[in-house]
N, C-alpha and C. Protein backbone atom coordinates (compact mmCIF):
# COMPACT_ATOMS: atom_id res chain seq x y z
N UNK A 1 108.86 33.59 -29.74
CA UNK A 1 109.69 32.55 -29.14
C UNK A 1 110.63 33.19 -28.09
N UNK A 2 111.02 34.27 -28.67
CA UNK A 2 112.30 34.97 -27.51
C UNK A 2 111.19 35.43 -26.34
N UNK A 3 109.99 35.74 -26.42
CA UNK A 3 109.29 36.16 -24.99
C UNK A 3 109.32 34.58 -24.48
N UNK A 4 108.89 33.50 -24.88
CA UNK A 4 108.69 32.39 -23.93
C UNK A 4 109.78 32.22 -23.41
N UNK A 5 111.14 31.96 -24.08
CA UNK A 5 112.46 31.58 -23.38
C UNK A 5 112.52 32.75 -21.80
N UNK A 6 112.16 33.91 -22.59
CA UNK A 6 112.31 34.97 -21.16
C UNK A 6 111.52 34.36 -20.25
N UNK A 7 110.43 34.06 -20.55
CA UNK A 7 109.43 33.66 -19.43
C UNK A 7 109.87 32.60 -18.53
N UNK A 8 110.30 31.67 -19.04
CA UNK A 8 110.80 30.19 -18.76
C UNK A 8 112.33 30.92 -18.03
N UNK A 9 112.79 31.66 -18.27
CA UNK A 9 113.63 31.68 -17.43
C UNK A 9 113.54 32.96 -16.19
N UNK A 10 112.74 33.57 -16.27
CA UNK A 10 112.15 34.31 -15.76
C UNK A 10 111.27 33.60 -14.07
N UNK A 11 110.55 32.87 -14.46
CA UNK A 11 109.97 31.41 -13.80
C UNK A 11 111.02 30.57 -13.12
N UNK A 12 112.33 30.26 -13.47
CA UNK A 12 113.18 29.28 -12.87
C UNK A 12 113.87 30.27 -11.94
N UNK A 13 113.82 31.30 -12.24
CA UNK A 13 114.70 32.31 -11.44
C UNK A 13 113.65 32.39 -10.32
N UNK A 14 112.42 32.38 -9.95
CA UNK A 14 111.28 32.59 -9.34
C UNK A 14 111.41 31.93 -8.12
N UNK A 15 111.04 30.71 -9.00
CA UNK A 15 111.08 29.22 -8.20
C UNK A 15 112.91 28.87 -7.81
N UNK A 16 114.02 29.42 -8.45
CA UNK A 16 115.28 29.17 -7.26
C UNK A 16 115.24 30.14 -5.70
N UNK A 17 114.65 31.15 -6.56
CA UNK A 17 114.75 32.23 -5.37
C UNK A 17 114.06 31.37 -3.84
N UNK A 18 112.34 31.00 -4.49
CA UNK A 18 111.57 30.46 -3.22
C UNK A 18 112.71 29.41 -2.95
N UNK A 19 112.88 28.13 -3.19
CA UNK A 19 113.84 27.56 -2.63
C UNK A 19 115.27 28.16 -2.28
């Protein structure tokens, strides 16, 4: 569970950066 949360926020950090 603690790797998905990383992932998922890992991913939003991704996608703020491109925007």
């Amino acid at each position: 569970m603690d790797d998905n949360i990383w992932q998922i926020n890992t991913k939003q950090k991704v996608i703020k950066q491109i925007m």
